[in-house]
C-alpha atoms as a PDB file:
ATOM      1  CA  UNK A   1      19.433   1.394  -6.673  1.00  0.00           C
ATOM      2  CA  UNK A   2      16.003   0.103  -7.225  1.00  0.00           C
ATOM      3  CA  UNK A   3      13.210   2.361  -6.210  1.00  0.00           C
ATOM      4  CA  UNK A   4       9.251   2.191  -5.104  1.00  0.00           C
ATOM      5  CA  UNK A   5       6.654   4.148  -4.694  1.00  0.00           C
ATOM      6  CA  UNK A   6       3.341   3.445  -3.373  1.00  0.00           C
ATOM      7  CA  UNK A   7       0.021   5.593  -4.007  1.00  0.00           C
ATOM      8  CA  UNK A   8      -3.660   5.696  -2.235  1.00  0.00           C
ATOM      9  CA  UNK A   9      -5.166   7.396  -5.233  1.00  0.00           C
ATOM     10  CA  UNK A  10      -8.080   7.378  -3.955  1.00  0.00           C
ATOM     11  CA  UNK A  11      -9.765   7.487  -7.278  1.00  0.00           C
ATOM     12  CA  UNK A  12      -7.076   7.940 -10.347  1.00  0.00           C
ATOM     13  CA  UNK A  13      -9.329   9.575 -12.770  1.00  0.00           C
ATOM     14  CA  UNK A  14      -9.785  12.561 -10.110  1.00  0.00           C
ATOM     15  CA  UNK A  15      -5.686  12.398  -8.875  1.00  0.00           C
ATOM     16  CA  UNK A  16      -5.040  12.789 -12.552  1.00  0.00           C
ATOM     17  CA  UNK A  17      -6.917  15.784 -12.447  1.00  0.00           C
ATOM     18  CA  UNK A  18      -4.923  16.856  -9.340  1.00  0.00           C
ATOM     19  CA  UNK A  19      -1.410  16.479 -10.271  1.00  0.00           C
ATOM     20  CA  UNK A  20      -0.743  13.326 -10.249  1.00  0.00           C
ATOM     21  CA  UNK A  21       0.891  13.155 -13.518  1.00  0.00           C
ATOM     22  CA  UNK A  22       3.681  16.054 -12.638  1.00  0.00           C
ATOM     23  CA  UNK A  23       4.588  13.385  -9.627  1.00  0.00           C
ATOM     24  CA  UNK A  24       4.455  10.180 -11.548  1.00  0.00           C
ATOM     25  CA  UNK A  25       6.978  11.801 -14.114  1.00  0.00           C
ATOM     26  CA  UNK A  26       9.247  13.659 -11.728  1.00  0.00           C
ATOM     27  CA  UNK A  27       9.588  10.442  -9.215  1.00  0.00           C
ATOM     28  CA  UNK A  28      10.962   8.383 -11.962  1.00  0.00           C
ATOM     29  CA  UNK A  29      10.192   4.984 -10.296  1.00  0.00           C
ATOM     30  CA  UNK A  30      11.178   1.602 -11.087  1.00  0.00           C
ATOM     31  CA  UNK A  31       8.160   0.428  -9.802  1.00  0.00           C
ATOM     32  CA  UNK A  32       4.967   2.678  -9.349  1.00  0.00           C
ATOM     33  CA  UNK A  33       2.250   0.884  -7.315  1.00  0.00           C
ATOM     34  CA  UNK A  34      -1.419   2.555  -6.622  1.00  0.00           C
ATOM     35  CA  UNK A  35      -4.126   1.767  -4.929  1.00  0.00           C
ATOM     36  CA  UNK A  36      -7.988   2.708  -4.982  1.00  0.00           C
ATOM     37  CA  UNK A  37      -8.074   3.261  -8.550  1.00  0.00           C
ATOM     38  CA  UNK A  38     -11.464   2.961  -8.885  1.00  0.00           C
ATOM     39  CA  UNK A  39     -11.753   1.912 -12.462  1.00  0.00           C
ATOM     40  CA  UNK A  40     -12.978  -0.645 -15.111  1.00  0.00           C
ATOM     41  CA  UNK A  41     -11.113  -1.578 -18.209  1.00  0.00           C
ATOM     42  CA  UNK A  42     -10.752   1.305 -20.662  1.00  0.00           C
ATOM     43  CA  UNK A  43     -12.191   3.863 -18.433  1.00  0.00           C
ATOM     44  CA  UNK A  44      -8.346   5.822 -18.493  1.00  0.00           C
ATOM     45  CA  UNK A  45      -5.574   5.537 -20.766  1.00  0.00           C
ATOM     46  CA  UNK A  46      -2.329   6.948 -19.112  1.00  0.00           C
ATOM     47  CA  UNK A  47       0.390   8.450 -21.134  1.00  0.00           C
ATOM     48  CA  UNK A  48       3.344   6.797 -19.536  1.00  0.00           C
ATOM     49  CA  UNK A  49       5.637   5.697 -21.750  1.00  0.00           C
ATOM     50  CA  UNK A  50       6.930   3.105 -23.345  1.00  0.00           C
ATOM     51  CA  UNK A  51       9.688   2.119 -21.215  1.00  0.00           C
ATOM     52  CA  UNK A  52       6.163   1.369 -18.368  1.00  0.00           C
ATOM     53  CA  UNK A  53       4.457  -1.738 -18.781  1.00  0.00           C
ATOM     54  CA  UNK A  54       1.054  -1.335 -16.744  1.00  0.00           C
ATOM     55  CA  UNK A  55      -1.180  -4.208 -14.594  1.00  0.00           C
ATOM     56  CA  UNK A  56      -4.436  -3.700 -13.693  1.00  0.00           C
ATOM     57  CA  UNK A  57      -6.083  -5.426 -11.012  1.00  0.00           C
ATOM     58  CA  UNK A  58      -9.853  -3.909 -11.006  1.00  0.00           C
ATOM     59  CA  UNK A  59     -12.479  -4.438  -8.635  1.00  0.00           C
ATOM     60  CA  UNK A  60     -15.967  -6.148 -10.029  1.00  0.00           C
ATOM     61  CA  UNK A  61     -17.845  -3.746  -8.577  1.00  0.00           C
ATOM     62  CA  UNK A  62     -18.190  -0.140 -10.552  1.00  0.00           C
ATOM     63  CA  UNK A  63     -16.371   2.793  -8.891  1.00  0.00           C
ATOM     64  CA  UNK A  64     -14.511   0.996  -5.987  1.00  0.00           C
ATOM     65  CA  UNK A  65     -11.014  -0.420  -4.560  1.00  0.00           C
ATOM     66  CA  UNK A  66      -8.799  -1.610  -7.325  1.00  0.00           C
ATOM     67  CA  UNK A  67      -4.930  -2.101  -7.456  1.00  0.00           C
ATOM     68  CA  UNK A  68      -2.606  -1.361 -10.430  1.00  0.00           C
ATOM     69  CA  UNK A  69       1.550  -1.666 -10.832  1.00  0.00           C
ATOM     70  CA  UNK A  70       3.545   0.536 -13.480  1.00  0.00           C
ATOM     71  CA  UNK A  71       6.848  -1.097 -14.093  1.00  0.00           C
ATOM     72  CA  UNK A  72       9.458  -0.398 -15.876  1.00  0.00           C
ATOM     73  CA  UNK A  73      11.287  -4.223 -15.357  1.00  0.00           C
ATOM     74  CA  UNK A  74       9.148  -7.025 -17.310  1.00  0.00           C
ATOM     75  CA  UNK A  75       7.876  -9.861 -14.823  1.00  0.00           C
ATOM     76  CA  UNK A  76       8.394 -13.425 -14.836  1.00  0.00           C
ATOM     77  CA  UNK A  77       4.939 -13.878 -14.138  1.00  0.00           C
ATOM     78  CA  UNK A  78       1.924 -12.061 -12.768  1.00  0.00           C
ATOM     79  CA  UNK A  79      -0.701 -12.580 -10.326  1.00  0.00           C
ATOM     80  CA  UNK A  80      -3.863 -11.352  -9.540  1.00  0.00           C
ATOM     81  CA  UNK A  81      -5.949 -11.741  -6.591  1.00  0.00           C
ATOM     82  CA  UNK A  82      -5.133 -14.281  -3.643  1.00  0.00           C
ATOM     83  CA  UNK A  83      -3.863 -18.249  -3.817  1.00  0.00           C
ATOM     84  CA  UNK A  84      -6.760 -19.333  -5.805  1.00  0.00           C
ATOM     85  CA  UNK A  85      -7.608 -15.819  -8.023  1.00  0.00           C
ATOM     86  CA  UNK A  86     -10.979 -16.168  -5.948  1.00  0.00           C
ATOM     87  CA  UNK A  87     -10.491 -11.964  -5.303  1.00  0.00           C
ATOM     88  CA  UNK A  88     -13.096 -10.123  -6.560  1.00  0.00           C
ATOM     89  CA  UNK A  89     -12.459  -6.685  -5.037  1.00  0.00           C
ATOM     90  CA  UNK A  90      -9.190  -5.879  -7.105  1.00  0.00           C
ATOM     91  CA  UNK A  91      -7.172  -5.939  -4.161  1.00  0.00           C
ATOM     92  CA  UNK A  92      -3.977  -7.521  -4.679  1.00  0.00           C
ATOM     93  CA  UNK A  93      -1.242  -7.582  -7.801  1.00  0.00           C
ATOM     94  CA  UNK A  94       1.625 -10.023  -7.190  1.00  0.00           C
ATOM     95  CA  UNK A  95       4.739  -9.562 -10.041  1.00  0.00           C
ATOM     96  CA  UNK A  96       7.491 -12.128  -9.840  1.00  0.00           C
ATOM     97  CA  UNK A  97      10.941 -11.440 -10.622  1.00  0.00           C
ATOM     98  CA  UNK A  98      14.174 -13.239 -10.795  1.00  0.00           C
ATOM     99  CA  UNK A  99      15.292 -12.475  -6.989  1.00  0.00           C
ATOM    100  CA  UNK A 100      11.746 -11.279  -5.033  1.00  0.00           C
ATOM    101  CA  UNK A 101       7.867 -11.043  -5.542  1.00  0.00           C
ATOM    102  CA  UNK A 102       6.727  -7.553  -5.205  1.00  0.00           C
ATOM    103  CA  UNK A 103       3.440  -7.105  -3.866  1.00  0.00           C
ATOM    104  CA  UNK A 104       0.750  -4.452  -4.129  1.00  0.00           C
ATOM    105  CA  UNK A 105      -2.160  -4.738  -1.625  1.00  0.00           C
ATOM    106  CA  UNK A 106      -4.908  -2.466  -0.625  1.00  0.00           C
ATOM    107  CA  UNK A 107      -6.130  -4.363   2.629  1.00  0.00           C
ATOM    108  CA  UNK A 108      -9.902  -4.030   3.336  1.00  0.00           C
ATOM    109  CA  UNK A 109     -11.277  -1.402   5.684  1.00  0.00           C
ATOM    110  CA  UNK A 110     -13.395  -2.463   8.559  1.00  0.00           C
ATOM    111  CA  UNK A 111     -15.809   0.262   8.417  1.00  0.00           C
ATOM    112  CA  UNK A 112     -16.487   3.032  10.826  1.00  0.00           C
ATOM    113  CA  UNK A 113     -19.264   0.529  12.442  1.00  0.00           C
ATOM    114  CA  UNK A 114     -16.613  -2.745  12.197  1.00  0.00           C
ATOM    115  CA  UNK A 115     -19.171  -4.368  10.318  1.00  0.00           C
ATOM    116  CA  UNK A 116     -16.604  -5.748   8.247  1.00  0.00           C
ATOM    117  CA  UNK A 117     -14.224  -6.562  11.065  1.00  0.00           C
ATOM    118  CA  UNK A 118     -14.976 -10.218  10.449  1.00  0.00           C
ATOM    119  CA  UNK A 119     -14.282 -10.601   6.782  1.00  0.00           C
ATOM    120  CA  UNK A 120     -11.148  -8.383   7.201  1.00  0.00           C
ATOM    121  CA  UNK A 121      -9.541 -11.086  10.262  1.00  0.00           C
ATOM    122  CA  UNK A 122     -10.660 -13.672   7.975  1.00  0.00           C
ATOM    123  CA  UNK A 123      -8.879 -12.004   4.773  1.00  0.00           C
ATOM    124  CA  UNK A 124      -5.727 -11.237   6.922  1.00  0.00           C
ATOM    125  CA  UNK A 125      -5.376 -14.939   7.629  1.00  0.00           C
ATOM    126  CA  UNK A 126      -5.699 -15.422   3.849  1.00  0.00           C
ATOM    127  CA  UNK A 127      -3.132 -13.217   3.121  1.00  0.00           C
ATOM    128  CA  UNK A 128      -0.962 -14.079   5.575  1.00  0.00           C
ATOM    129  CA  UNK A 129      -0.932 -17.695   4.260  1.00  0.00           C
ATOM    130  CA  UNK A 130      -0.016 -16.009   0.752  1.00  0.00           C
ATOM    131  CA  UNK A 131       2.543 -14.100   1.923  1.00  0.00           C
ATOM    132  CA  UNK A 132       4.264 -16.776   3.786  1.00  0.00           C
ATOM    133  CA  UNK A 133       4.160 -19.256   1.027  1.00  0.00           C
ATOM    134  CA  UNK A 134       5.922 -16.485  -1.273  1.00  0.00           C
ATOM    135  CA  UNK A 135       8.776 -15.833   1.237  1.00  0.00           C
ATOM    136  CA  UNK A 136       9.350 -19.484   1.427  1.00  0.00           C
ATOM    137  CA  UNK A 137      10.324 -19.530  -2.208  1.00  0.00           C
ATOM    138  CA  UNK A 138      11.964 -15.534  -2.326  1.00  0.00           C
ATOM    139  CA  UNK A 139      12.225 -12.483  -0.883  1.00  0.00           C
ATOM    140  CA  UNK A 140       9.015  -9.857  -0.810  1.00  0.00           C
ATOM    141  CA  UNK A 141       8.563  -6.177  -1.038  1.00  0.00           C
ATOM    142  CA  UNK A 142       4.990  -5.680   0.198  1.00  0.00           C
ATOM    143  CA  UNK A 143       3.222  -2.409  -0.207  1.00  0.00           C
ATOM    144  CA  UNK A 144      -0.162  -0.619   0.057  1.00  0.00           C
ATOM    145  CA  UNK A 145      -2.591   1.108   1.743  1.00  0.00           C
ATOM    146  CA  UNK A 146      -3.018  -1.913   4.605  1.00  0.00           C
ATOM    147  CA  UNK A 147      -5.554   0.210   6.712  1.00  0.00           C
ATOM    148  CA  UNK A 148      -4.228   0.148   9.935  1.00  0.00           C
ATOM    149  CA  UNK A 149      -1.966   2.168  11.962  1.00  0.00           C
ATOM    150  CA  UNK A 150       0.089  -0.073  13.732  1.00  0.00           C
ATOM    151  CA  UNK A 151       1.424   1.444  17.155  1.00  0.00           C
ATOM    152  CA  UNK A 152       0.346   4.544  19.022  1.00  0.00           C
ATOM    153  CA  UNK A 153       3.604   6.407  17.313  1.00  0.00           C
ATOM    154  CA  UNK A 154       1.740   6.052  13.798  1.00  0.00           C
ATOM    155  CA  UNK A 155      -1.385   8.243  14.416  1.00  0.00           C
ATOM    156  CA  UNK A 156      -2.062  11.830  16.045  1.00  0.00           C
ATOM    157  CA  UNK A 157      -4.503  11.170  18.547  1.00  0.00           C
ATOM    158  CA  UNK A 158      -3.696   7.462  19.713  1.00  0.00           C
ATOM    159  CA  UNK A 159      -5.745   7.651  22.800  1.00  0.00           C
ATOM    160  CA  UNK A 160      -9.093   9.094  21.382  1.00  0.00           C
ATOM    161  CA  UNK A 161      -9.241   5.681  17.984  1.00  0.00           C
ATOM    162  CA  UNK A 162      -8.696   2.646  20.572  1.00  0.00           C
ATOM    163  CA  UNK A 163     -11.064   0.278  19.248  1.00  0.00           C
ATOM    164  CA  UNK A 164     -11.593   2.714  15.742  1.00  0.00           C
ATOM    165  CA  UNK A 165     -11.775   0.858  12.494  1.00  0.00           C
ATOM    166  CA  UNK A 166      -7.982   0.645  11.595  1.00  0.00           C
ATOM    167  CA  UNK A 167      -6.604   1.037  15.276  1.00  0.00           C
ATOM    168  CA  UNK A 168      -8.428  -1.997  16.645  1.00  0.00           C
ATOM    169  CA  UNK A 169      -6.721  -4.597  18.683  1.00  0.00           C
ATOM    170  CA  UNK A 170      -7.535  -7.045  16.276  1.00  0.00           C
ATOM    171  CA  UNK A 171      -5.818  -5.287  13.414  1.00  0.00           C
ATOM    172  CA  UNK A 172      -3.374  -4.319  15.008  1.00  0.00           C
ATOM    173  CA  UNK A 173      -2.196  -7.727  15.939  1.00  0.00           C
ATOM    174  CA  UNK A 174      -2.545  -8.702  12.486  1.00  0.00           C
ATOM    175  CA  UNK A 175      -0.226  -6.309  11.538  1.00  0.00           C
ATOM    176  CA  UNK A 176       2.005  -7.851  14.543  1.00  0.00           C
ATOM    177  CA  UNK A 177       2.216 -10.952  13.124  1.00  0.00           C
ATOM    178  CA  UNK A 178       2.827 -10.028   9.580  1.00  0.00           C
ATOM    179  CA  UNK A 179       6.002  -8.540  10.767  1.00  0.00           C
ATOM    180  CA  UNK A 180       6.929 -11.648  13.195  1.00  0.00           C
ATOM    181  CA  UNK A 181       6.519 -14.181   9.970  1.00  0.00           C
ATOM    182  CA  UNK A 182       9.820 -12.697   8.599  1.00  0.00           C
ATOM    183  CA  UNK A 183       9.338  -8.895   7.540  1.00  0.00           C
ATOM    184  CA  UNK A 184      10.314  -5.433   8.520  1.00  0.00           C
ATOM    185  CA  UNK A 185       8.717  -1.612   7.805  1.00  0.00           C
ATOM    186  CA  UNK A 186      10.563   0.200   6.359  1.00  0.00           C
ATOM    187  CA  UNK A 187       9.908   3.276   7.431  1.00  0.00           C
ATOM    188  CA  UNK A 188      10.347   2.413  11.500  1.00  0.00           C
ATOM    189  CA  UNK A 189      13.582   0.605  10.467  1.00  0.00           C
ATOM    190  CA  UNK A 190      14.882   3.626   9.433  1.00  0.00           C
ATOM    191  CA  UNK A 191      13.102   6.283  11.318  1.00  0.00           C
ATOM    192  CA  UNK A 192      12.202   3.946  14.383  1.00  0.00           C
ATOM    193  CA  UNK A 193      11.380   7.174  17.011  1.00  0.00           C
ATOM    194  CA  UNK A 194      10.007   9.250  13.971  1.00  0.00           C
ATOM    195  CA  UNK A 195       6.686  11.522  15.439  1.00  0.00           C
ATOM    196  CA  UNK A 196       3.957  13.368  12.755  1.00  0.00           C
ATOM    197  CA  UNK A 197       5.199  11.025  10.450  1.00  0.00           C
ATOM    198  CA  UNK A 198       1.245   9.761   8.643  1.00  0.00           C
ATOM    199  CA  UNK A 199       0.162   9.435   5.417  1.00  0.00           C
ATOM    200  CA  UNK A 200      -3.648   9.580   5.789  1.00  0.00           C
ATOM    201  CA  UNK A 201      -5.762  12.384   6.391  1.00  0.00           C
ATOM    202  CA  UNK A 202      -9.584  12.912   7.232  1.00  0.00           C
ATOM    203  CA  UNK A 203     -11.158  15.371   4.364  1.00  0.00           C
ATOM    204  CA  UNK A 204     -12.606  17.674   7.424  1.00  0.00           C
ATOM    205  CA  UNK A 205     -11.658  20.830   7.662  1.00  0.00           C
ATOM    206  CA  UNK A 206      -8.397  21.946   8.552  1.00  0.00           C
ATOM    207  CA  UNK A 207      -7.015  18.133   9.585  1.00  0.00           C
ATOM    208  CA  UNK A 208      -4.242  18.070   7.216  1.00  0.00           C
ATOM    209  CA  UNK A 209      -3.097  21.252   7.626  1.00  0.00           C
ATOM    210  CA  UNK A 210      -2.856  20.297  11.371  1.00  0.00           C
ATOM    211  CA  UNK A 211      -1.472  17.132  10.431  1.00  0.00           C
ATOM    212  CA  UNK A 212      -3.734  15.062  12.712  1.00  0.00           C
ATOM    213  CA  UNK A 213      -3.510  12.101  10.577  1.00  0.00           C
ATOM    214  CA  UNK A 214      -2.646   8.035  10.203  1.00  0.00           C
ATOM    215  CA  UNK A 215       0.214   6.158   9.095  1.00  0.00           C
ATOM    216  CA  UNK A 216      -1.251   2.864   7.374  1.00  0.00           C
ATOM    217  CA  UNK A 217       0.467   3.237   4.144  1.00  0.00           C
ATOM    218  CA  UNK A 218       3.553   1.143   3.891  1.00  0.00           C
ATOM    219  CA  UNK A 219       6.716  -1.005   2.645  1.00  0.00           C
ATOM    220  CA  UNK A 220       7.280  -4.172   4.804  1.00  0.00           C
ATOM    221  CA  UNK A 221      10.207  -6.087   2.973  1.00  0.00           C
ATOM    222  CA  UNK A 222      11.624  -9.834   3.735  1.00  0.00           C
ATOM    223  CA  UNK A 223      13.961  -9.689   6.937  1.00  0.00           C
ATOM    224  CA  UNK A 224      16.779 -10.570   4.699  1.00  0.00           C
ATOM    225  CA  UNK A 225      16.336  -7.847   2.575  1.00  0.00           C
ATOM    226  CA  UNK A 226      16.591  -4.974   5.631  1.00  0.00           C
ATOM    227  CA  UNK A 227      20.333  -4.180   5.059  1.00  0.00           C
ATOM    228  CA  UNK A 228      19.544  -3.405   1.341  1.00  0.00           C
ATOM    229  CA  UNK A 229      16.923  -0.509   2.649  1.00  0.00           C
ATOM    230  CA  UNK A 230      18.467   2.871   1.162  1.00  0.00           C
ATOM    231  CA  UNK A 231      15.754   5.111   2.184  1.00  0.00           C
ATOM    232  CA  UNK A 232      12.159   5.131   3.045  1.00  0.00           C
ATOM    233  CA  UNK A 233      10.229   7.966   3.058  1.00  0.00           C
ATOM    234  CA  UNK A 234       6.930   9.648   3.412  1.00  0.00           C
ATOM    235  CA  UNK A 235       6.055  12.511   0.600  1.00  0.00           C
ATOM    236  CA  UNK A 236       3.001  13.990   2.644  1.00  0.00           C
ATOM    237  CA  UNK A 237       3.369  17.464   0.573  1.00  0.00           C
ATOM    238  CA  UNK A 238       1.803  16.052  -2.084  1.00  0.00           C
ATOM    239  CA  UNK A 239      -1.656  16.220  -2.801  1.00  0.00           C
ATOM    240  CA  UNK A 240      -4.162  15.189  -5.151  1.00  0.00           C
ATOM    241  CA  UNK A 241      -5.491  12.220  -2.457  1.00  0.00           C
ATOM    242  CA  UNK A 242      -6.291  12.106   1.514  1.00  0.00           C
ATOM    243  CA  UNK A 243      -3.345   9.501   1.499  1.00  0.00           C
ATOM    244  CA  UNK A 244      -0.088  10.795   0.237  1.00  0.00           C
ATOM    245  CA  UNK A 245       2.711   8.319  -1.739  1.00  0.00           C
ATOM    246  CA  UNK A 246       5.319   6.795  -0.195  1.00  0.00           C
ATOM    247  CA  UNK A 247       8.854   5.457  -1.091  1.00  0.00           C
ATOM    248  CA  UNK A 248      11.414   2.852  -0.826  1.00  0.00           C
ATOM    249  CA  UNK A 249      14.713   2.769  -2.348  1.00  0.00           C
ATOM    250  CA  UNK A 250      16.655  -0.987  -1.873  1.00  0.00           C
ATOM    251  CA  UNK A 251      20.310  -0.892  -2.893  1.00  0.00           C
END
C-alpha cells in the first residue's frame, strides 16, 4: 500500500504552530503534499526526518500560494511549474517515478469579484494540456486544493453559490473535462452518494462547527489506476487550516 495525503495549509509557518506537526508524524505518509505554504527559501526548516526528501515550489511573490511535496521515495525527476517552467505563482510540483507522475497543484482562485475568472479558464486549459501530455506517457495521481466544488453534492448550500467564485459554470466544467480526459476522484468513486462530506470552511463564526462548507480539495487518479484505490478519505477533524487534509491509499 502506497499512501497520500494532501494539505491546504493555508500558511505552514502558522499550521506548524497549530498542530500540524503531531499530524504529519502520526499519518506516516509516503507522500505528503501541501499547499499554500506561503514561504520563501529558508523562511522554515522542518524537522522531518531523514527518511523525507522535501520540494519546494515557492511563489515569487512574498507571503502567498506556494506548493511543496515531502517524500519518502526519491524521484526520477522533478518539475516545477507548467510545460515551459513559465509559473511564477508556485503552483504546481510534478515528481516522476518509475510507474506514474504524481502531481501537486493548488489551482488559482477566481476571486470573490471573478476578476480573475479569465486567467483561471486560461490556466485550466494550460494545465489541462499538461496533464494530458503526462497521461500519455504514465499514469497520474493529481492532488490539491483545485478551488472548485464540482457538483451540488460537494458544498452545503448549493443553491445560494451558483455563479460564486469556485461554483461557477465555467469551473465547474473545467473540472468536467479534467475527469472526461481519462481520470477519476477518488473520493466519489468510493463514496459516490456521500453528503457533509467538504474540506473547506469559511473562518466566520460558527461555519465549521455547522459544517456548512466546500469540497474542492482532492485526488483525481488515471482511469487505469481506479481499481488500485484502497481508500480515500476526508480528515475534517483536524485543524490548524480552514481546509482540512485529505487521503488516498492505492494498493
Amino acid at each position: 500500500m502506497t499512501t497520500f495525503i494532501s494539505w491546504n495549509v493555508n500558511g505552514l509557518r502558522a499550521c506548524v504552530n497549530k498542530g500540524f506537526m503531531d499530524y504529519f508524524a502520526s499519518s506516516d505518509a509516503d507522500f505528503f503534499c501541501l499547499q499554500e505554504t506561503k514561504l520563501q527559501l529558508g523562511q522554515i526548516e522542518l524537522p522531518l526526518g531523514d527518511q523525507y526528501r522535501q520540494y519546494w515550489n515557492y511563489a515569487e511573490k512574498k507571503g502567498y500560494s506556494g506548493t511543496a511535496i515531502f517524500t519518502k521515495k526519491e524521484p526520477l525527476s522533478v518539475w516545477y511549474g507548467l510545460e515551459e517552467n513559465d509559473e511564477f505563482e508556485g503552483r504546481v510540483i510534478t515528481l516522476e517515478f518509475e510507474d506514474y507522475y504524481l502531481l501537486n497543484v493548488y489551482t488559482p482562485n477566481a476571486r470573490r469579484d471573478l476578476s480573475r475568472l479569465d486567467y483561471r479558464l486560461e490556466w485550466e486549459n494550460r494545465f489541462l494540456g499538461y496533464i494530458k501530455e503526462l497521461d500519455s506517457r504514465k499514469p497520474v495521481i493529481l492532488c490539491g486544493d483545485l478551488n472548485v466544488a464540482h457538483q451540488e453534492i460537494d458544498l452545503k448550500n448549493a443553491k445560494s453559490n451558483h455563479g460564486n467564485s469556485g461554483f461557477t459554470a465555467e469551473e465547474r466544467s473545467c473540472m468536467t473535462r479534467l475527469l472526461e480526459s481519462g481520470f477519476v476522484d477518488s473520493f466519489r468513486y468510493l463514496h459516490p452518494d456521500q453528503t457533509d462530506a467538504y474540506s473547506w470552511w469559511s473562518y466566520m463564526p460558527k461555519v465549521r462547527e455547522r459544517n456548512v462548507g466546500w469540497r474542492i480539495d482532492y485526488f483525481l487518479v488515471s482511469e487505469r489506476l481506479a481499481s488500485k484505490i484502497a481508500d480515500a478519505r476526508i480528515d475534517a477533524s483536524v485543524m490548524g487550516s480552514d481546509h482540512c487534509p485529505i487521503g488516498l491509499v492505492l494498493e
